[in-house]
N, C-alpha and C. Protein backbone atom coordinates (compact mmCIF):
# COMPACT_ATOMS: atom_id res chain seq x y z
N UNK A 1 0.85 -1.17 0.00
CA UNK A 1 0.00 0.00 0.00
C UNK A 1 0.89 1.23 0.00
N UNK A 2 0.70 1.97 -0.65
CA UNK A 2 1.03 3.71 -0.64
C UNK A 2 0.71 4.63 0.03
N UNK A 3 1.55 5.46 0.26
CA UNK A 3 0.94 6.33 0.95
C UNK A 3 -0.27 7.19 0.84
N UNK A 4 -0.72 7.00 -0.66
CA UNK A 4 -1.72 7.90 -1.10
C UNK A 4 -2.74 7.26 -1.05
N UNK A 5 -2.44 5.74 -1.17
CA UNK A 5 -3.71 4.65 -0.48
C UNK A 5 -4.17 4.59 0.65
N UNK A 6 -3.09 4.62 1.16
CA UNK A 6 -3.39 4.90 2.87
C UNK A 6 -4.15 6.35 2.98
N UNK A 7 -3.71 7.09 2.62
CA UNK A 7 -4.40 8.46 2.75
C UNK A 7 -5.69 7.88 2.44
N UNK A 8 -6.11 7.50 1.45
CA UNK A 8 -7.65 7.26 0.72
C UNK A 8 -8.37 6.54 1.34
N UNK A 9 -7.78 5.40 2.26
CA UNK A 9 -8.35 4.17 2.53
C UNK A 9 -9.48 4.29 3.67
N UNK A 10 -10.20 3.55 3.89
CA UNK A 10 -11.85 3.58 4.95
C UNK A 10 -10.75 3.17 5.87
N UNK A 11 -10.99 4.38 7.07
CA UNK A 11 -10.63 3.64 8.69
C UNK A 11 -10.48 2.42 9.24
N UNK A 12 -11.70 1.38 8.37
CA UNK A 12 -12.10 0.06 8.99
C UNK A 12 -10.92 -0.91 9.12
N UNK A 13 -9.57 -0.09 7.66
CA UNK A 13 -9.00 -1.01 6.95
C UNK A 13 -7.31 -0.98 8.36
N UNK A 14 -7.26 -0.49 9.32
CA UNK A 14 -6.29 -0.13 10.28
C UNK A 14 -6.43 -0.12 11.36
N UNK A 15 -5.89 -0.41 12.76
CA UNK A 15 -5.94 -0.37 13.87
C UNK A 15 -4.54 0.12 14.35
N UNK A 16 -4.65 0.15 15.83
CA UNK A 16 -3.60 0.61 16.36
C UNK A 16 -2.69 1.86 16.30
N UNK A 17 -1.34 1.70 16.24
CA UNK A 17 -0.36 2.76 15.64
C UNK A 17 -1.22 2.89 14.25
N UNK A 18 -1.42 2.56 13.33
CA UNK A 18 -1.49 2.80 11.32
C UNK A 18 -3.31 4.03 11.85
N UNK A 19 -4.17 2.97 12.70
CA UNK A 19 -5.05 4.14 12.88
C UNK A 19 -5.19 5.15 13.90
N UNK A 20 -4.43 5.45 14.91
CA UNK A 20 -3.95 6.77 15.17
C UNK A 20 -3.30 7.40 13.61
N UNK A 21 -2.16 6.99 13.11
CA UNK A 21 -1.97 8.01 11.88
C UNK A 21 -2.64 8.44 10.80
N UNK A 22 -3.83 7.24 10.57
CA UNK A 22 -4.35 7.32 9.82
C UNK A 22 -5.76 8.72 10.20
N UNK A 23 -5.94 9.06 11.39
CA UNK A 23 -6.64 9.72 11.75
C UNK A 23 -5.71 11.19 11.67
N UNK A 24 -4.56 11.44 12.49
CA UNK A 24 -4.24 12.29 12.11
C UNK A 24 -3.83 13.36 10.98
N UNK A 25 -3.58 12.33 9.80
CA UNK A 25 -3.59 12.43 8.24
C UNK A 25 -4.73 12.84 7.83
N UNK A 26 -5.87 12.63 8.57
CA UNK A 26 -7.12 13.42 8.64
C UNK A 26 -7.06 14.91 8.40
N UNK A 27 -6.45 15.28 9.70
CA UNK A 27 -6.43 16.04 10.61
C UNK A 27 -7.18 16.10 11.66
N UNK A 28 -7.16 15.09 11.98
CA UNK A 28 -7.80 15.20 13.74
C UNK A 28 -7.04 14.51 14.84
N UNK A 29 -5.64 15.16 14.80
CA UNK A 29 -5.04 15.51 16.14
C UNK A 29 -5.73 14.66 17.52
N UNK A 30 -6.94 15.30 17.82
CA UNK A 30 -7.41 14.78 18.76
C UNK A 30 -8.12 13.31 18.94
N UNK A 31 -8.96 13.07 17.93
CA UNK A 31 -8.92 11.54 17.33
C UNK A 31 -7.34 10.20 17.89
N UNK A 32 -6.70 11.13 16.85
CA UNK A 32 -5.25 10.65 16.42
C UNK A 32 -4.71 10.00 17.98
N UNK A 33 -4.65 11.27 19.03
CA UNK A 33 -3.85 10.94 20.42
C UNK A 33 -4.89 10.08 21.41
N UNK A 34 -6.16 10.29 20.98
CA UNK A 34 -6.86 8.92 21.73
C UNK A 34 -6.68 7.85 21.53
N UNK A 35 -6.36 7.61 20.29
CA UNK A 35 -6.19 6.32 19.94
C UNK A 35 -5.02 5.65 20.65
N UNK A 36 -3.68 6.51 20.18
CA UNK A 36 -1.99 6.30 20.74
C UNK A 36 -1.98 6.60 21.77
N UNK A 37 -3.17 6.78 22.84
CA UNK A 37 -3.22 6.85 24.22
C UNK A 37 -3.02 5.39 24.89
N UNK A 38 -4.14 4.91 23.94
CA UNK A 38 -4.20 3.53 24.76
C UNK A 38 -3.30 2.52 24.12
N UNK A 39 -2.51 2.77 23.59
CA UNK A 39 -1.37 1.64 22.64
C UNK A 39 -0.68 1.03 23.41
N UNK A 40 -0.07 -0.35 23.40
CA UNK A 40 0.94 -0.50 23.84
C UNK A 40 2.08 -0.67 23.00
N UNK A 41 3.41 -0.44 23.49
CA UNK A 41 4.42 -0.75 22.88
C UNK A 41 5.17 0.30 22.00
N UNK A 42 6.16 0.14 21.31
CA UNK A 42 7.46 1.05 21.03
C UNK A 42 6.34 1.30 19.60
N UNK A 43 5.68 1.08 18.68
CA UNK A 43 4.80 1.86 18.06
C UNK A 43 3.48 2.61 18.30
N UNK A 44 3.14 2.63 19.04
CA UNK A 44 2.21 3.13 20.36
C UNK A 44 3.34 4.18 20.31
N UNK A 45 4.03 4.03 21.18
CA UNK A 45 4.92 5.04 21.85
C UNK A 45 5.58 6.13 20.64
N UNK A 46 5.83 5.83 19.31
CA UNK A 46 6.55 6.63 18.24
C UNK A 46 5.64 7.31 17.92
N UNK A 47 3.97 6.69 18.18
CA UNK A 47 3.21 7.70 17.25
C UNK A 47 3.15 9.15 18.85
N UNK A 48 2.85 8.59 19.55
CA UNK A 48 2.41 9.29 20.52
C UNK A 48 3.27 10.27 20.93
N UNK A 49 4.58 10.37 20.24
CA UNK A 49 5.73 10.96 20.50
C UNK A 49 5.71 12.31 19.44
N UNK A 50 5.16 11.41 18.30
CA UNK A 50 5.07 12.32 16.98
C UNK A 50 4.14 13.49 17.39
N UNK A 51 3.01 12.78 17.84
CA UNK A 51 1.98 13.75 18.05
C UNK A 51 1.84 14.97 18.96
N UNK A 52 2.89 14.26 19.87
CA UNK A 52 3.08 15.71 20.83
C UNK A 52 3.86 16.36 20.44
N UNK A 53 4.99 16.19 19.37
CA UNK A 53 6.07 16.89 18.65
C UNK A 53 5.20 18.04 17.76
N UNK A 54 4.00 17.25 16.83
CA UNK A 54 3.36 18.69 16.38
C UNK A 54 2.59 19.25 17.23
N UNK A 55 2.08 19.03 18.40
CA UNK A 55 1.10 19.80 19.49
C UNK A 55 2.16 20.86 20.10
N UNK A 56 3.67 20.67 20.03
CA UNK A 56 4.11 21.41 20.07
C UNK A 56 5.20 21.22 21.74
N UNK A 57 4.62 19.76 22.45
CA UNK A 57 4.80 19.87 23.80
C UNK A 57 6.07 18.95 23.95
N UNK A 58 7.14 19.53 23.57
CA UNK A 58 8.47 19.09 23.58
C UNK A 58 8.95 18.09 24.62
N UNK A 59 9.42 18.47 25.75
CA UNK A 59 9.28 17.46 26.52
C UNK A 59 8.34 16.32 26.70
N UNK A 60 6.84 16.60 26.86
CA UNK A 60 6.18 15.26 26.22
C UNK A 60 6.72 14.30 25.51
N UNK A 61 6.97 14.82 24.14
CA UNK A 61 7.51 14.15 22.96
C UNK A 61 8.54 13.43 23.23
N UNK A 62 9.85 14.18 23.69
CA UNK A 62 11.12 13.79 24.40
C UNK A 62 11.20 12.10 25.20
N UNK A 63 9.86 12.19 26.18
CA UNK A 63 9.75 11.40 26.84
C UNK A 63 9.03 9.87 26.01
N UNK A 64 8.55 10.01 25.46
CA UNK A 64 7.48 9.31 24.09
C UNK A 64 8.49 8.63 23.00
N UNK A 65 9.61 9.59 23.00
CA UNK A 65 10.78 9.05 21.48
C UNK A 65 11.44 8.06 22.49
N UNK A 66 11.61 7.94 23.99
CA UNK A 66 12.53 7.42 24.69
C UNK A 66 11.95 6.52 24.85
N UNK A 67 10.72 5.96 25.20
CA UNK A 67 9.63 4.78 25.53
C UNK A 67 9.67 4.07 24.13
N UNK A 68 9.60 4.55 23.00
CA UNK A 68 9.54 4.03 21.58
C UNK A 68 10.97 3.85 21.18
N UNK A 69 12.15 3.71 22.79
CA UNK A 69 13.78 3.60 21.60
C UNK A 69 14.25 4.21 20.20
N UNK A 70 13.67 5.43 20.29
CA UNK A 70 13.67 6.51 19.10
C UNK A 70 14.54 7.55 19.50
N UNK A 71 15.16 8.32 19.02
CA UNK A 71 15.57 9.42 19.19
C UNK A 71 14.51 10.45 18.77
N UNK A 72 14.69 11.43 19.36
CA UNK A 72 13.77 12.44 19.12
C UNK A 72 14.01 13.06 17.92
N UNK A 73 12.99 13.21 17.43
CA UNK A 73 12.72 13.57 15.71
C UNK A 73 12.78 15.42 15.58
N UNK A 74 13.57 15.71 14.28
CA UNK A 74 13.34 16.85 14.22
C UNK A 74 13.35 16.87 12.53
N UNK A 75 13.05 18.15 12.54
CA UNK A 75 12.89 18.78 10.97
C UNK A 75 11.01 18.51 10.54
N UNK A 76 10.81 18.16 9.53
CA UNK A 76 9.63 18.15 9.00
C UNK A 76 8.41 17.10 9.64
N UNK A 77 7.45 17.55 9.92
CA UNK A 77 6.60 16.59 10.52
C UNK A 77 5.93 15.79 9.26
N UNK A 78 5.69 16.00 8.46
CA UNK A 78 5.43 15.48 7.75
C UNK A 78 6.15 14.34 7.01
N UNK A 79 7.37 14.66 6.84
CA UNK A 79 8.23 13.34 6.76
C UNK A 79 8.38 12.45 7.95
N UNK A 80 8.17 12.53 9.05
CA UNK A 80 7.99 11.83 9.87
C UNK A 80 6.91 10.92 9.85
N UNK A 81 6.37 11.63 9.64
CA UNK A 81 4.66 10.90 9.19
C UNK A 81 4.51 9.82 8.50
N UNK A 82 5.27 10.13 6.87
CA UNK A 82 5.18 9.52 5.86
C UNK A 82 6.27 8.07 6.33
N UNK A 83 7.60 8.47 6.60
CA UNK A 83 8.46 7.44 7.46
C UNK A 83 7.55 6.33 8.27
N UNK A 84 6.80 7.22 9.44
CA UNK A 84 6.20 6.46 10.02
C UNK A 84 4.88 5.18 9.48
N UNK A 85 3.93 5.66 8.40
CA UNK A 85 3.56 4.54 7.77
C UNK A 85 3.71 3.83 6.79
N UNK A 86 5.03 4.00 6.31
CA UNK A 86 5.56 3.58 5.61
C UNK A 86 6.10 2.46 6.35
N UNK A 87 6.80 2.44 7.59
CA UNK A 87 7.43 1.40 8.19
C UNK A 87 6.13 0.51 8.91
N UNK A 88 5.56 0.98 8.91
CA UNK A 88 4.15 0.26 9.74
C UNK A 88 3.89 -0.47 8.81
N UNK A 89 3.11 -0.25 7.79
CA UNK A 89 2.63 -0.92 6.46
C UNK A 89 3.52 -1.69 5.98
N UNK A 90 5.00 -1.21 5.81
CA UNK A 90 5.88 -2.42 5.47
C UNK A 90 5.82 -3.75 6.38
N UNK A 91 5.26 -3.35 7.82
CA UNK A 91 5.54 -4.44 8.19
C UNK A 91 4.12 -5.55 8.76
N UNK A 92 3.52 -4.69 8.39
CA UNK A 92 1.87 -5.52 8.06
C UNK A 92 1.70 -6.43 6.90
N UNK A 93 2.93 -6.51 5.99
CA UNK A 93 2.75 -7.45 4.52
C UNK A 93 3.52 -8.58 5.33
């Protein structure tokens, strides 16, 4: 799947980490962090990291890249994004 598929695709078709992103790709932020609220695990934790990185709440985030064994992300959120379901989806085949 592509990213532009994924963009297109019915909600029904994702869970977890892929639908937190897939909601935020929305744009609904708030959707998005309910979901990666209740996640478990180091993809749980990357999205939830991401998300506070664009909410803006740095330390949050900080703490979120460290739970997910990530380093904390900088530069474009949007490439982060795309990174991020890209590696998800790769690993759903």
């Amino acid at each position: 799947m592509t990213i532009a598929e994924f963009e297109t695709a019915d909600s029904e078709e994702f869970k977890g980490a892929l639908l937190a992103l897939w909601w935020d790709g929305r744009g609904n932020w708030e959707r998005a962090h309910e979901v990666a609220q209740d996640l478990p695990g180091a993809d749980g934790a990357w999205v939830h990291a991401y998300l506070h990185r664009k909410e803006g709440d740095l330390g949050n985030a900080a703490y979120w890249y460290g739970q997910a064994g990530r380093r904390v992300a900088r530069g474009d959120l949007r490439v982060e994004w795309e990174a991020m379901v890209e590696e998800m989806l790769q690993r759903r085949q």
